[in-house]
C-alpha atoms as a PDB file:
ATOM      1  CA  UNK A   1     -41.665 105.916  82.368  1.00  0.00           C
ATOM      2  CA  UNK A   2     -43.853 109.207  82.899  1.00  0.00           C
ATOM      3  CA  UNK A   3     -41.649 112.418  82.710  1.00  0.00           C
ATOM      4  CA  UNK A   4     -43.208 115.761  84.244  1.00  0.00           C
ATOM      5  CA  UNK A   5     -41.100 118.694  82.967  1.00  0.00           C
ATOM      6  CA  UNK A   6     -41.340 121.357  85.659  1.00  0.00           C
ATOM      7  CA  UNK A   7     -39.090 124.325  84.614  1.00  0.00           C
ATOM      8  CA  UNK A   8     -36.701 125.394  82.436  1.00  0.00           C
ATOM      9  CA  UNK A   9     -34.373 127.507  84.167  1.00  0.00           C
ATOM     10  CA  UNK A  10     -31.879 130.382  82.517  1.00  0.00           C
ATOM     11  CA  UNK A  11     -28.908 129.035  81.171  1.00  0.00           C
ATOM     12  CA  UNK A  12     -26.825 128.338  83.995  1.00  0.00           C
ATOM     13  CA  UNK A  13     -29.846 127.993  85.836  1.00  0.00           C
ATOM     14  CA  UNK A  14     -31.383 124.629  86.602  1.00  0.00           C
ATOM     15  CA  UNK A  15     -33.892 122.686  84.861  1.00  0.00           C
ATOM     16  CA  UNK A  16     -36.553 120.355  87.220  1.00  0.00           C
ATOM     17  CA  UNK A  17     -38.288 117.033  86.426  1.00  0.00           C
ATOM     18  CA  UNK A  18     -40.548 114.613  87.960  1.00  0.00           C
ATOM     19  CA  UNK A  19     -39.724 111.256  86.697  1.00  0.00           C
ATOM     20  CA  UNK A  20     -41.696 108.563  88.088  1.00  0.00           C
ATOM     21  CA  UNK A  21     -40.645 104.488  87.221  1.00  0.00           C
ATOM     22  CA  UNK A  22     -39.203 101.169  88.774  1.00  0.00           C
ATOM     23  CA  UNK A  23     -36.299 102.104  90.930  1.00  0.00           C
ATOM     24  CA  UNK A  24     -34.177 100.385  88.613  1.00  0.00           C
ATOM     25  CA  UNK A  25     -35.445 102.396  85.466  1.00  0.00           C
ATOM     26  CA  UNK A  26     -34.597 105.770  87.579  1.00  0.00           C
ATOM     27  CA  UNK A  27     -30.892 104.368  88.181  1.00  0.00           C
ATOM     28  CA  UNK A  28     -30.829 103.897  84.367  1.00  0.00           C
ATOM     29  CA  UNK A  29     -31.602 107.379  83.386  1.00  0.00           C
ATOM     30  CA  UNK A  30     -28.618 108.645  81.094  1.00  0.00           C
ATOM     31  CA  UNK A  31     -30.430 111.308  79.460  1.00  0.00           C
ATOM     32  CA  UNK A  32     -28.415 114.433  81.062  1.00  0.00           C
ATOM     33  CA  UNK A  33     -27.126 117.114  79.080  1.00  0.00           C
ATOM     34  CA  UNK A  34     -27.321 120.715  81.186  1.00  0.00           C
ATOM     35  CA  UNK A  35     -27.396 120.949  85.011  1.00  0.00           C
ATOM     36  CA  UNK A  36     -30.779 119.453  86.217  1.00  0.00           C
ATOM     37  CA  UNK A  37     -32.350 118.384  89.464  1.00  0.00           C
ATOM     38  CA  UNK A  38     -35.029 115.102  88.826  1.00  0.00           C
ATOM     39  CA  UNK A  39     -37.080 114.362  91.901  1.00  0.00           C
ATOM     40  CA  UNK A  40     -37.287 110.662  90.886  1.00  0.00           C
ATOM     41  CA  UNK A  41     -40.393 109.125  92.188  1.00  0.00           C
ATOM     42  CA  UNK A  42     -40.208 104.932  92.561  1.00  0.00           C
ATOM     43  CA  UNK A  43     -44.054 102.949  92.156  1.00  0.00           C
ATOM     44  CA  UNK A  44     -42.789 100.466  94.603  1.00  0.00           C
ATOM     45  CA  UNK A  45     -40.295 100.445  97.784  1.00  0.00           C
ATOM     46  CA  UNK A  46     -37.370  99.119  97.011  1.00  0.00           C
ATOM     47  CA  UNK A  47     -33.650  98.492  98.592  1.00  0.00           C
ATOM     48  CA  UNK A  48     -30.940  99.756  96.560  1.00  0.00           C
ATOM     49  CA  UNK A  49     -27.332  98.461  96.829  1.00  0.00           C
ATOM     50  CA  UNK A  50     -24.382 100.505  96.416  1.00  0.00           C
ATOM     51  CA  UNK A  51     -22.354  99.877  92.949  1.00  0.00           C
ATOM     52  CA  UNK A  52     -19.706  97.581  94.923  1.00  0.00           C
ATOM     53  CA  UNK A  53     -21.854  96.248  98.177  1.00  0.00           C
ATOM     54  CA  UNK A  54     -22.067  92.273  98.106  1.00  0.00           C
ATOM     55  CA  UNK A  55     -25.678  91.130  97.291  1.00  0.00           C
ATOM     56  CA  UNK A  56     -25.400  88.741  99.984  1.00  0.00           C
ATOM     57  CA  UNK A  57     -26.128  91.601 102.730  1.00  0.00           C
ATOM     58  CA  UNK A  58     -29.714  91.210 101.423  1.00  0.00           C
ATOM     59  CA  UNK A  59     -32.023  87.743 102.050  1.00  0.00           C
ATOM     60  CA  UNK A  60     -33.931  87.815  98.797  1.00  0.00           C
ATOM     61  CA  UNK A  61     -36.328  86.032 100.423  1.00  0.00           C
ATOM     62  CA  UNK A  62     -37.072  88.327 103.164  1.00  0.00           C
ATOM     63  CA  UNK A  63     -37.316  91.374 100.906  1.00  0.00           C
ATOM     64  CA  UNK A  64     -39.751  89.759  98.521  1.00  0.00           C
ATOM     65  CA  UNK A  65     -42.009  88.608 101.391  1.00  0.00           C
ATOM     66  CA  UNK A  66     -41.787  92.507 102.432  1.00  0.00           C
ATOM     67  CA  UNK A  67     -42.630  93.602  98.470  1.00  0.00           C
ATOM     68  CA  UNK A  68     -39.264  94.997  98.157  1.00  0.00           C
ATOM     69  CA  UNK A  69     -37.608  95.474  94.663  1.00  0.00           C
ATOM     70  CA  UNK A  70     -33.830  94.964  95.114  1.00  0.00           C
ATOM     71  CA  UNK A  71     -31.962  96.717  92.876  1.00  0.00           C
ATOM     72  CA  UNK A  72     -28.177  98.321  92.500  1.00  0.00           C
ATOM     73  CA  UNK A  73     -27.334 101.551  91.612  1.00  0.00           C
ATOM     74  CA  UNK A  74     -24.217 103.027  89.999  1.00  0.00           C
ATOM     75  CA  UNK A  75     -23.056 105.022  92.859  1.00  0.00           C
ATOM     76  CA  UNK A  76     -21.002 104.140  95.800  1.00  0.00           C
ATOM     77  CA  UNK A  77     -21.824 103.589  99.497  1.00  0.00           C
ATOM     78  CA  UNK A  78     -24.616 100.900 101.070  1.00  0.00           C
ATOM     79  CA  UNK A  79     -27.804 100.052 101.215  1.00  0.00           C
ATOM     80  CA  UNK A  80     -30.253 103.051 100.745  1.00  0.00           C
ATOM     81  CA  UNK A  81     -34.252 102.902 101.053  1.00  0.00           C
ATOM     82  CA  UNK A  82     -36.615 104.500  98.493  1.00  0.00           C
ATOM     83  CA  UNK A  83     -40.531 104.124  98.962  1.00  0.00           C
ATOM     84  CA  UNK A  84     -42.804 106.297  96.734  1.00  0.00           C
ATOM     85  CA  UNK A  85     -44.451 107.839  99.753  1.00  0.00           C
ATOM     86  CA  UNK A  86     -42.074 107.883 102.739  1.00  0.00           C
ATOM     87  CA  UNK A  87     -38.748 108.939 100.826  1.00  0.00           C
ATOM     88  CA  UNK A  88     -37.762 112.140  98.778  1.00  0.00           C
ATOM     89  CA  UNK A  89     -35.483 110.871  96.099  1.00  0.00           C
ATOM     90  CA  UNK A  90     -33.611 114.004  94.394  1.00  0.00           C
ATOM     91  CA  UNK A  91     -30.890 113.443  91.933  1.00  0.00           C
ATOM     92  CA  UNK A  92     -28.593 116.491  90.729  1.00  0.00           C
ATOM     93  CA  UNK A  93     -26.552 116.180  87.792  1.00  0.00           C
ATOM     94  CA  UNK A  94     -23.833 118.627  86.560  1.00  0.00           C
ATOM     95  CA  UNK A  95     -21.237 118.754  83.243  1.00  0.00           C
ATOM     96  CA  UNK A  96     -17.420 118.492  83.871  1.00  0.00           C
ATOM     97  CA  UNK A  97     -17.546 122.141  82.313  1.00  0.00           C
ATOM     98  CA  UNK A  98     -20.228 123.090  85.276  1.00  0.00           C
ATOM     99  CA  UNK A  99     -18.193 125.822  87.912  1.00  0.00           C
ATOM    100  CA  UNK A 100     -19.995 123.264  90.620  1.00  0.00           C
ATOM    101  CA  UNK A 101     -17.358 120.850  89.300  1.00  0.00           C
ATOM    102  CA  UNK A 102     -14.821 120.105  92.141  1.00  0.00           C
ATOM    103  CA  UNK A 103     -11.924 117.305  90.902  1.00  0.00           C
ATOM    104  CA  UNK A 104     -11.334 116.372  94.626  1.00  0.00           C
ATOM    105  CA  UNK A 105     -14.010 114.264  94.988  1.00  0.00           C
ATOM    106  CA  UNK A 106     -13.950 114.470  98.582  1.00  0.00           C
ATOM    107  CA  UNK A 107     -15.216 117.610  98.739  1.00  0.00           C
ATOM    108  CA  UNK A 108     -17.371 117.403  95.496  1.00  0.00           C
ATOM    109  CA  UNK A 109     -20.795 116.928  97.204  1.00  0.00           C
ATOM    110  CA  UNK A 110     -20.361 119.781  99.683  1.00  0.00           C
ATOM    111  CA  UNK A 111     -22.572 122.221  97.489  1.00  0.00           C
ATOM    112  CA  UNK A 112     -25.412 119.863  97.511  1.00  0.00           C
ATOM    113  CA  UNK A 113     -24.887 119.619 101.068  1.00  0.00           C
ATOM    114  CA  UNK A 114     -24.916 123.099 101.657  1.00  0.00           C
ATOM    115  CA  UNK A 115     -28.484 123.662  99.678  1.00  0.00           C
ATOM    116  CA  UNK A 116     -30.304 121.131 101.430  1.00  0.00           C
ATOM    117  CA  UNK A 117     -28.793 122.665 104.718  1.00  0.00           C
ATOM    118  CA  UNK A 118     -30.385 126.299 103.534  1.00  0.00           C
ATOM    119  CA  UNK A 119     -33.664 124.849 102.403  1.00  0.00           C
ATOM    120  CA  UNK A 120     -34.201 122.596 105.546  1.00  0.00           C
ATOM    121  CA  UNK A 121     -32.679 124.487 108.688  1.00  0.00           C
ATOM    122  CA  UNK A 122     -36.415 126.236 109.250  1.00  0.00           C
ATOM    123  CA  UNK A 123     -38.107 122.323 109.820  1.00  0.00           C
ATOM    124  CA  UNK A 124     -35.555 120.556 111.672  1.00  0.00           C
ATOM    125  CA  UNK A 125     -36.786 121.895 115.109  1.00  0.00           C
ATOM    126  CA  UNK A 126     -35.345 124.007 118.134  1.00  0.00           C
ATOM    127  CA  UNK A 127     -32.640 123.037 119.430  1.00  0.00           C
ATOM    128  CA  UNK A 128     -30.959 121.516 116.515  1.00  0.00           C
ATOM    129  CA  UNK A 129     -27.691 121.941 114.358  1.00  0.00           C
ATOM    130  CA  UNK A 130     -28.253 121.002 110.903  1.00  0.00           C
ATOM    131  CA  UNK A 131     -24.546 120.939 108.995  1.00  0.00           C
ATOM    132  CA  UNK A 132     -22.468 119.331 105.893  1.00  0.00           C
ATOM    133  CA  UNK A 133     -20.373 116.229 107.052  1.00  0.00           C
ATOM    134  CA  UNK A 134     -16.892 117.039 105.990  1.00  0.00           C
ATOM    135  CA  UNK A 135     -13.746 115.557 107.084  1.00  0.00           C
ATOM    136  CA  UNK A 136     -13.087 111.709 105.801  1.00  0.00           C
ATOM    137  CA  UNK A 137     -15.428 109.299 105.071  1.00  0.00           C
ATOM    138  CA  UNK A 138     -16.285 107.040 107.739  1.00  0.00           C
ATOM    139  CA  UNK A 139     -18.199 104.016 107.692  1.00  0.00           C
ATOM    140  CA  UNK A 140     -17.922 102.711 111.191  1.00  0.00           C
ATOM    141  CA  UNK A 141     -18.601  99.073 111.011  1.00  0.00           C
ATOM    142  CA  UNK A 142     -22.019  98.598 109.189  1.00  0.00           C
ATOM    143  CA  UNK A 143     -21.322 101.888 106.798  1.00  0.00           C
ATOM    144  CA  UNK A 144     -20.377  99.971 103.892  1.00  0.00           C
ATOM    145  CA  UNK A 145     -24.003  98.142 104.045  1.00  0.00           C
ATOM    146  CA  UNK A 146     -26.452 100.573 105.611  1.00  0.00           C
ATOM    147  CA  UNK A 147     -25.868 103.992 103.681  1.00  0.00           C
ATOM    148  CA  UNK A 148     -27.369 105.835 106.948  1.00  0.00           C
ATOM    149  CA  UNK A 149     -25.188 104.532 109.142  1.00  0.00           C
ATOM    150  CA  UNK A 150     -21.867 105.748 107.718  1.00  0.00           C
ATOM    151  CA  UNK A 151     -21.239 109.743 106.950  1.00  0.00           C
ATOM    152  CA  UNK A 152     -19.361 110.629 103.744  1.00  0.00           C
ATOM    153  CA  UNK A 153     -18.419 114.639 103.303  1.00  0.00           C
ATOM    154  CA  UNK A 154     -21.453 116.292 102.018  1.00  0.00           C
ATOM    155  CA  UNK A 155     -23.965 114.725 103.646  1.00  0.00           C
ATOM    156  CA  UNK A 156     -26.140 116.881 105.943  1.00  0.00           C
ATOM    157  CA  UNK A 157     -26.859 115.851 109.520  1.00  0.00           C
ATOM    158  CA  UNK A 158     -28.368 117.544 112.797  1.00  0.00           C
ATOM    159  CA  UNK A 159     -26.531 117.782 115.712  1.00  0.00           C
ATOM    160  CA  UNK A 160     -28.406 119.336 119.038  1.00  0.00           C
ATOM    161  CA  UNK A 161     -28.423 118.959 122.725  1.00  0.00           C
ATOM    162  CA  UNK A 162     -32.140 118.694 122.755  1.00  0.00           C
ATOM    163  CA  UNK A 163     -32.585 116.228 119.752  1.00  0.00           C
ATOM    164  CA  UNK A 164     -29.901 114.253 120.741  1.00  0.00           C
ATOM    165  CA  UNK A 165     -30.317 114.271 124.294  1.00  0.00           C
ATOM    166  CA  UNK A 166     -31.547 110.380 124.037  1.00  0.00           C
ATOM    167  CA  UNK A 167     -28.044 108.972 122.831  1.00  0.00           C
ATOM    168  CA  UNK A 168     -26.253 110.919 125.420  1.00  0.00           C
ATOM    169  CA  UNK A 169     -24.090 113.048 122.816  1.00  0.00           C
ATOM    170  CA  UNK A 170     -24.570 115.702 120.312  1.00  0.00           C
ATOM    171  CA  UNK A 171     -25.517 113.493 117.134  1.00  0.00           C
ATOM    172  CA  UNK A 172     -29.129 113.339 116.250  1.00  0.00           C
ATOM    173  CA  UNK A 173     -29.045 111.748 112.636  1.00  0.00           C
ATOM    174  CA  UNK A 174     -28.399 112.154 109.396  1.00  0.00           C
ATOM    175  CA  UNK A 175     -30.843 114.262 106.826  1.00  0.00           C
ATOM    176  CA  UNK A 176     -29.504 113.798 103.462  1.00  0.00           C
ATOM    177  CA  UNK A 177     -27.706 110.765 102.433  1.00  0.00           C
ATOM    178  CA  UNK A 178     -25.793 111.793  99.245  1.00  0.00           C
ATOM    179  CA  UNK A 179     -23.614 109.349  96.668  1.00  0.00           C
ATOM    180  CA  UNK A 180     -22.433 109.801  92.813  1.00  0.00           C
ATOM    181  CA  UNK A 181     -21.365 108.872  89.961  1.00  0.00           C
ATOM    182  CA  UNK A 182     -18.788 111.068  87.681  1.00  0.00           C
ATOM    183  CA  UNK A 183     -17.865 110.480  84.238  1.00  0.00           C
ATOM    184  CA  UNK A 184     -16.551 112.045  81.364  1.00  0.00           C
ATOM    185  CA  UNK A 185     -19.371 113.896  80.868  1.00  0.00           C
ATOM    186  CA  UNK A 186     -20.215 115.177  84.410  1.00  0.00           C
ATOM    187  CA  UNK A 187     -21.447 113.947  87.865  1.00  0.00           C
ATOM    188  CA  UNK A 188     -24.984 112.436  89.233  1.00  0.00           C
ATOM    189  CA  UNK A 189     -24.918 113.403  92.809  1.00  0.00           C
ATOM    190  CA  UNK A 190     -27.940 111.197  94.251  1.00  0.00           C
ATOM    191  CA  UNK A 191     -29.821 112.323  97.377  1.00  0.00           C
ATOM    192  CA  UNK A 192     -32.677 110.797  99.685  1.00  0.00           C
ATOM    193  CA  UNK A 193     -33.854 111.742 102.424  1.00  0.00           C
ATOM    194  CA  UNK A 194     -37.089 110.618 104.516  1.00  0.00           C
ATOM    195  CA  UNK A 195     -40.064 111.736 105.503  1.00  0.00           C
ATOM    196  CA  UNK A 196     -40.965 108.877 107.893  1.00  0.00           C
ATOM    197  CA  UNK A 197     -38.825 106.457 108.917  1.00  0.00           C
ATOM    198  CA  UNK A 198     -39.563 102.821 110.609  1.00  0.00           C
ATOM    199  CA  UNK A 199     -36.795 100.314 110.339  1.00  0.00           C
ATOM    200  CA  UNK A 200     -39.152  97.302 110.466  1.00  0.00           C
ATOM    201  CA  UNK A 201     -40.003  97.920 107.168  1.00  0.00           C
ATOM    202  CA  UNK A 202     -36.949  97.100 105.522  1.00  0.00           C
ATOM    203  CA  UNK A 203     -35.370  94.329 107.570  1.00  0.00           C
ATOM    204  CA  UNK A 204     -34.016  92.740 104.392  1.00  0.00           C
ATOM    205  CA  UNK A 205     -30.376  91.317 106.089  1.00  0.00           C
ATOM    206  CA  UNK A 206     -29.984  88.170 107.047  1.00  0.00           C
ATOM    207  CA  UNK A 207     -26.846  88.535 108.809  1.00  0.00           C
ATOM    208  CA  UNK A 208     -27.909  89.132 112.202  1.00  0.00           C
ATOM    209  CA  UNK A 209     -25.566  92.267 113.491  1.00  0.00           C
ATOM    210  CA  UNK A 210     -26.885  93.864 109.901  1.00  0.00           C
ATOM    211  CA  UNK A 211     -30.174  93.469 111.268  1.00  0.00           C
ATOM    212  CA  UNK A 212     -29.200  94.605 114.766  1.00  0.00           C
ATOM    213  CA  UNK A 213     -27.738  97.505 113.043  1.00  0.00           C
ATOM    214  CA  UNK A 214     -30.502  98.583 111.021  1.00  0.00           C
ATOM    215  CA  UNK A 215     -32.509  99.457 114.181  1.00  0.00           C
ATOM    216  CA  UNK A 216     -29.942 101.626 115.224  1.00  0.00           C
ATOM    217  CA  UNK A 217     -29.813 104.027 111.880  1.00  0.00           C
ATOM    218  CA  UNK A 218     -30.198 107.455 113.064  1.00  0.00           C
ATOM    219  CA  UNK A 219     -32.317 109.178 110.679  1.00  0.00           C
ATOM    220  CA  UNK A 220     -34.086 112.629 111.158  1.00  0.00           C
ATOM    221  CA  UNK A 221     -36.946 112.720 109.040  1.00  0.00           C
ATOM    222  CA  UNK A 222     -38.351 115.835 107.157  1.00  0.00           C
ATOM    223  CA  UNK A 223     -41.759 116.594 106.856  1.00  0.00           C
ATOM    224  CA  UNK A 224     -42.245 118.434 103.731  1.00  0.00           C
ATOM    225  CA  UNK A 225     -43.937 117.117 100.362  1.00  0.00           C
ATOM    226  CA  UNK A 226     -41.366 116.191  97.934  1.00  0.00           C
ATOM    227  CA  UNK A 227     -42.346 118.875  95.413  1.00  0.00           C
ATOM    228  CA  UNK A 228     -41.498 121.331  98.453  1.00  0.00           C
ATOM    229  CA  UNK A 229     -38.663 119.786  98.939  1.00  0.00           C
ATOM    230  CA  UNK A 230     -37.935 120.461  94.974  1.00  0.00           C
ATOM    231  CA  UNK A 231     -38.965 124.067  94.407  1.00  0.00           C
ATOM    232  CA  UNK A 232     -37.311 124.656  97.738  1.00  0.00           C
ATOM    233  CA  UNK A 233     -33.838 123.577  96.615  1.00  0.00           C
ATOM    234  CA  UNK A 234     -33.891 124.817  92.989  1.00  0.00           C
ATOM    235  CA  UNK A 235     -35.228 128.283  94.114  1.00  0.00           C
ATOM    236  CA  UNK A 236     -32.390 128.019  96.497  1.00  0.00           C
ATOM    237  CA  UNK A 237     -29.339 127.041  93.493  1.00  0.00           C
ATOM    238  CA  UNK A 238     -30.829 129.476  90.837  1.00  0.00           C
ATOM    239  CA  UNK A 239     -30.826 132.587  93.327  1.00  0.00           C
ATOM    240  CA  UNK A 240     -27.184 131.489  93.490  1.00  0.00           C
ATOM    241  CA  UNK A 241     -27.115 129.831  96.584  1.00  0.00           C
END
């Protein structure tokens, strides 16, 4: 599995990777030690499960015939989609001892929320309200299978009169879908976001209100390279943002 090391930040600072692999050999990285952001770059598309979604919500049979990889990741929430051109993949990882640690982990993601906020508010477009989700988690009634279609505190989405103006309220879509996984050594907060999104291209569920659902996700996509996207956000967190 290549591994690009980007920087080395001062301690306290952030160190960067590029780590490129299946998407199941990214969920197993374990190698974290100091806080580090690894833009993890899949060779195939592939739909990931949340650590406790049934693997029934997926039709095997259906994502193979589309190329998909299924795999399941250690984090909660549902089903998130990672392609090696059309997603930006960023996982952050911090030590118990890191001041970032918050116990209450319904506010824990809320930094990470707040960077991508600061690095993306310039390319989300007039008229919009990019913010952090905060509040309890809701999941509506597809949440718990479609990550993008539930809102957990943290996550950044874009409100607007302008962008929204199609669904006759305020909501436009969510940015930055963001999950974790704490554990006695610290927390992997795990991000995507998309640069272009088209729903046809992951109609893995066989149920048929999943697949109803799917073409309703609301997702605002970002056009930026992934390395941007990167150097943006780590510029951001070492200048003590």
């Amino acid at each position: 599995m290549p591994i690009d090391d980007d920087a080395v930040s001062p301690r306290l600072g952030w160190s960067t990777r590029t780590v490129t692999g299946s998407a199941a050999e990214l969920h197993r990285l374990d190698d974290f030690d100091e806080r580090s952001l690894t833009l993890c770059v899949p060779r195939t598309r592939a739909v990931v499960l949340g650590s406790t979604q049934d693997a029934a919500d997926v039709d095997v049979d259906r994502a193979a015939a589309l190329g998909l990889e299924v795999v399941r990741r250690r984090s909660g929430g549902g089903a998130v989609f990672v392609d090696p051109i059309d997603s930006i993949w960023i996982d952050a990882w911090i030590p118990r001892a890191d001041p970032l640690w918050v116990d209450d982990v319904s506010t824990s993601m809320s930094w990470l929320g707040r960077a991508f906020v600061a690095i993306l508010a310039d390319v989300i477009g007039a008229g919009a309200e990019i913010d952090v989700a905060a509040g309890a988690f809701e999941a509506g009634e597809h949440g718990r299978s479609i990550c993008f279609l539930s809102t957990a505190p943290g996550e950044v989405l874009v409100r607007g009169d302008s962008v929204g103006a199609d669904r006759g309220d305020r909501f436009a879509g969510k940015v930055v879908g963001i999950s974790q996984r704490r554990d006695r050594r610290g927390a992997r907060l795990q991000s995507v976001l998309y640069r272009r999104w088209e729903p046809g291209r992951w109609a893995v569920f066989g149920d048929a209100a999943l697949a109803r659902a799917l073409d309703e996700v609301a997702v605002h996509p970002v056009d930026l390279e992934p390395a941007d996207v990167l150097s943006r956000l780590v510029a951001h967190l070492n200048a003590g943002g």
